[in-house]
C-alpha atoms as a PDB file:
ATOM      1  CA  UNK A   1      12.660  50.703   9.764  1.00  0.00           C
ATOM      2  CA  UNK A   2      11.294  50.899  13.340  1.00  0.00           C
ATOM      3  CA  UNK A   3      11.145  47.559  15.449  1.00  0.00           C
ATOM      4  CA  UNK A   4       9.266  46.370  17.748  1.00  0.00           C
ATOM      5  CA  UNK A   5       8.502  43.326  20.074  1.00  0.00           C
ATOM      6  CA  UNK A   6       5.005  42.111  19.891  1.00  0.00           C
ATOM      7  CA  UNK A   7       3.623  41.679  23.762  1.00  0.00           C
ATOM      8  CA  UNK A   8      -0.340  40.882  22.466  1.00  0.00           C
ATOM      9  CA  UNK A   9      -0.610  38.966  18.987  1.00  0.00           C
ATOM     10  CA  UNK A  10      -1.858  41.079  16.551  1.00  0.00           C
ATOM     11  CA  UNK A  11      -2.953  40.495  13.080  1.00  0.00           C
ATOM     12  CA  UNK A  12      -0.683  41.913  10.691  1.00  0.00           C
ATOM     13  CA  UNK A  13      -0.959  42.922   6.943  1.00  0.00           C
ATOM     14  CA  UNK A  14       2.084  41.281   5.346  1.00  0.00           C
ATOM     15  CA  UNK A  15       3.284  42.408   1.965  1.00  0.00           C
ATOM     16  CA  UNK A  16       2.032  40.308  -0.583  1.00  0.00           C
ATOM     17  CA  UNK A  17      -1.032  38.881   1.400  1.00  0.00           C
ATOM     18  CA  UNK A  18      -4.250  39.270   0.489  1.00  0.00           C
ATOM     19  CA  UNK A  19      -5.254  38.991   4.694  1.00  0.00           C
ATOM     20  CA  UNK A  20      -3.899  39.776   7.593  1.00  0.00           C
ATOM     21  CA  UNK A  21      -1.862  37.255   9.079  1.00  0.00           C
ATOM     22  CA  UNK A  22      -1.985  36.429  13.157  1.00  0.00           C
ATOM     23  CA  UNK A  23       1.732  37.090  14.512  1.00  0.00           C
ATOM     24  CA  UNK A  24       2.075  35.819  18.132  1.00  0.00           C
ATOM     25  CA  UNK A  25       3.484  37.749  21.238  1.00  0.00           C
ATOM     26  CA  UNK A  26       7.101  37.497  21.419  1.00  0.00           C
ATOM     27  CA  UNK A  27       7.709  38.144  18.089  1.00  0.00           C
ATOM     28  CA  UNK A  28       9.781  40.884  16.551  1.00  0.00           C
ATOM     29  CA  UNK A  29       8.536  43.347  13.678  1.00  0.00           C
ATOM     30  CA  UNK A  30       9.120  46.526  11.566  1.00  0.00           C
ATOM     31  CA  UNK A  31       6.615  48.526  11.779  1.00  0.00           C
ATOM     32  CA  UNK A  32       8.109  51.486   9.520  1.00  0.00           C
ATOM     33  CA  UNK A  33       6.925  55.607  10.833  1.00  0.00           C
ATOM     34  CA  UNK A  34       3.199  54.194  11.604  1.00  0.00           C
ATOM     35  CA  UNK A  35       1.860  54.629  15.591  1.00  0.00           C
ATOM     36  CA  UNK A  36       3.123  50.877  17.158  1.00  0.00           C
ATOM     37  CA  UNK A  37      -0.215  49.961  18.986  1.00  0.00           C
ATOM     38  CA  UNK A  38      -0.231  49.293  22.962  1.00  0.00           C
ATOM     39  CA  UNK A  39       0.495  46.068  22.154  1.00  0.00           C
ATOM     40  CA  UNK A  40       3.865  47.279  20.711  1.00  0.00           C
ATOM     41  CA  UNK A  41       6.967  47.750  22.682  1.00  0.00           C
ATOM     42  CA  UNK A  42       9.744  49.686  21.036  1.00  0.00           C
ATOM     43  CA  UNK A  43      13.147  47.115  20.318  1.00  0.00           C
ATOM     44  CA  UNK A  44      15.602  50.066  19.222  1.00  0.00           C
ATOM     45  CA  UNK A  45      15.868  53.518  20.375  1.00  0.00           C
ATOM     46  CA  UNK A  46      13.492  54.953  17.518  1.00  0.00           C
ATOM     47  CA  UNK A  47      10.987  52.294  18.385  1.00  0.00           C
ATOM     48  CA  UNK A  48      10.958  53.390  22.383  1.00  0.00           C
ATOM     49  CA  UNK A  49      10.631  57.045  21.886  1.00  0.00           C
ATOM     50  CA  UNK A  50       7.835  56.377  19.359  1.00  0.00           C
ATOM     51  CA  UNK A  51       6.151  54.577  22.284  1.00  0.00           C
ATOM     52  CA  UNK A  52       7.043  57.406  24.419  1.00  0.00           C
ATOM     53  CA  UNK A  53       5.642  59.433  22.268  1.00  0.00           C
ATOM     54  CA  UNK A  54       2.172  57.281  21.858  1.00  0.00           C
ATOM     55  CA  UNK A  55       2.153  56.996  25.700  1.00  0.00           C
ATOM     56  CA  UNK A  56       2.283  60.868  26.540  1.00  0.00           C
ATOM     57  CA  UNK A  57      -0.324  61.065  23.657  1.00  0.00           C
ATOM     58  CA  UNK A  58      -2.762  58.964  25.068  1.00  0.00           C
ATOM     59  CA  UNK A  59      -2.114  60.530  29.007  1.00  0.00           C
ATOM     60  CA  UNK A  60      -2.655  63.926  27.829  1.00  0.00           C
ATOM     61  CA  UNK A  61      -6.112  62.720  25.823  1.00  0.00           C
ATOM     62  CA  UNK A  62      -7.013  60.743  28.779  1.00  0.00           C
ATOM     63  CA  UNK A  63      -6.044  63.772  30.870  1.00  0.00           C
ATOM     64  CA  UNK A  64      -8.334  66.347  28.575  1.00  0.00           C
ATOM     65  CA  UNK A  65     -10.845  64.011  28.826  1.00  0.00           C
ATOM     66  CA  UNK A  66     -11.247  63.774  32.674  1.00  0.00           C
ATOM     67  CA  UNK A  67     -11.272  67.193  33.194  1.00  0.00           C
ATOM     68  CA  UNK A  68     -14.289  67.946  30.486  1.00  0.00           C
ATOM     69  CA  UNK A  69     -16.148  65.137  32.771  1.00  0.00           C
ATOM     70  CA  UNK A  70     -16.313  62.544  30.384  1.00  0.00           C
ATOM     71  CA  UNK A  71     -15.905  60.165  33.119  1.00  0.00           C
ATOM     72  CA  UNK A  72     -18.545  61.234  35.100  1.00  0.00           C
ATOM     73  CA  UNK A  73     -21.178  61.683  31.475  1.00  0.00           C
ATOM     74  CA  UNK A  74     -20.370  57.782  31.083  1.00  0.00           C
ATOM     75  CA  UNK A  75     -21.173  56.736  34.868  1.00  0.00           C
ATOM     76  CA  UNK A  76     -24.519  59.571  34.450  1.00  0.00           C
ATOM     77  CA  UNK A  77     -26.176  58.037  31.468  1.00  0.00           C
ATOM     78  CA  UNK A  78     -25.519  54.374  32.631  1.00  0.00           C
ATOM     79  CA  UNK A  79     -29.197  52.584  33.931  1.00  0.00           C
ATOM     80  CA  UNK A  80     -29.624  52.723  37.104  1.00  0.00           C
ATOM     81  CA  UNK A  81     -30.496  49.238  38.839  1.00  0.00           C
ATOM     82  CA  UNK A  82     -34.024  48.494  39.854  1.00  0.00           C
ATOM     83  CA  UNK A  83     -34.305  47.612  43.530  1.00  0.00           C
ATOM     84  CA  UNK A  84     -35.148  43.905  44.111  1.00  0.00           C
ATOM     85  CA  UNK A  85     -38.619  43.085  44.599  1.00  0.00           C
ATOM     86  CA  UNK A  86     -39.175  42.121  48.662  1.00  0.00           C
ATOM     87  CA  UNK A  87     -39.222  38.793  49.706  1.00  0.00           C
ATOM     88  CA  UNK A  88     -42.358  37.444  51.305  1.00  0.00           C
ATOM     89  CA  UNK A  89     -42.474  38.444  55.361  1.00  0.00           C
ATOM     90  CA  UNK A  90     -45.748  36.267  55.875  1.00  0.00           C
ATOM     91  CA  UNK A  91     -46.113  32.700  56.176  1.00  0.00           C
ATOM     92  CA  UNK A  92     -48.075  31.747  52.717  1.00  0.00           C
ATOM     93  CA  UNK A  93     -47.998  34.857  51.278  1.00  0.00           C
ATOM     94  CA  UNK A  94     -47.011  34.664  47.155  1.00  0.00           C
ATOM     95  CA  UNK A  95     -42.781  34.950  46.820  1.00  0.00           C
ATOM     96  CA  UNK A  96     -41.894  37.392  44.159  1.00  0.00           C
ATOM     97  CA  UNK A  97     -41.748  34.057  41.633  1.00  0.00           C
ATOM     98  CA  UNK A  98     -45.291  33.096  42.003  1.00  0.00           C
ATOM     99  CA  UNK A  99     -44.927  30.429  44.560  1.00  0.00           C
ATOM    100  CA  UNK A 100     -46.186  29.983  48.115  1.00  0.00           C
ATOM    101  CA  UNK A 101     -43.801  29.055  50.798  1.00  0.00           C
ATOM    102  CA  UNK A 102     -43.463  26.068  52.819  1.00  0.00           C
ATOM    103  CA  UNK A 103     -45.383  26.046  56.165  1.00  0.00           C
END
């Protein structure tokens, strides 16, 4: 089996339990052949070059991502922000809440 040290707590299936149990940071686990999380940090040499592994993964999707623009798509369809409403320049003239100002 394939350890590793917790560094977030995660909730963890455990056998025999019905629900996931909460396992702190700091703790140790086997995690058997699945993908340790980023929250997982490999104990043995199996368990760092599995995180390696997940690491170069997640560059190289990151990576293929960037250069299709994805970035850019997200920032594009975000609103854009309304420009305040201007403040009143004249003495007793209405203030963008509905009330006059002192004279």
């Amino acid at each position: 089996m394939v350890a590793y040290l917790l560094t977030r707590p995660h909730f963890i299936h455990r056998p025999g339990s019905d629900s996931p149990v909460l396992v702190e940071a700091g703790q140790t686990i086997e995690w058997g052949d699945n993908v340790p999380s980023l929250g997982m940090a490999g104990v043995d040499e199996e368990g760092e070059a599995k995180c390696k592994e997940r690491d170069a993964k997640l560059k190289e999707r990151r990576d293929d991502a960037v250069g299709r623009g994805a970035s850019r798509a997200l920032t594009d369809s975000l609103p854009k922000a309304e420009p305040a409403p201007p403040l009143p320049d004249e003495e007793g003239e209405e203030s963008h809440r509905g009330r006059r100002t002192r004279r």
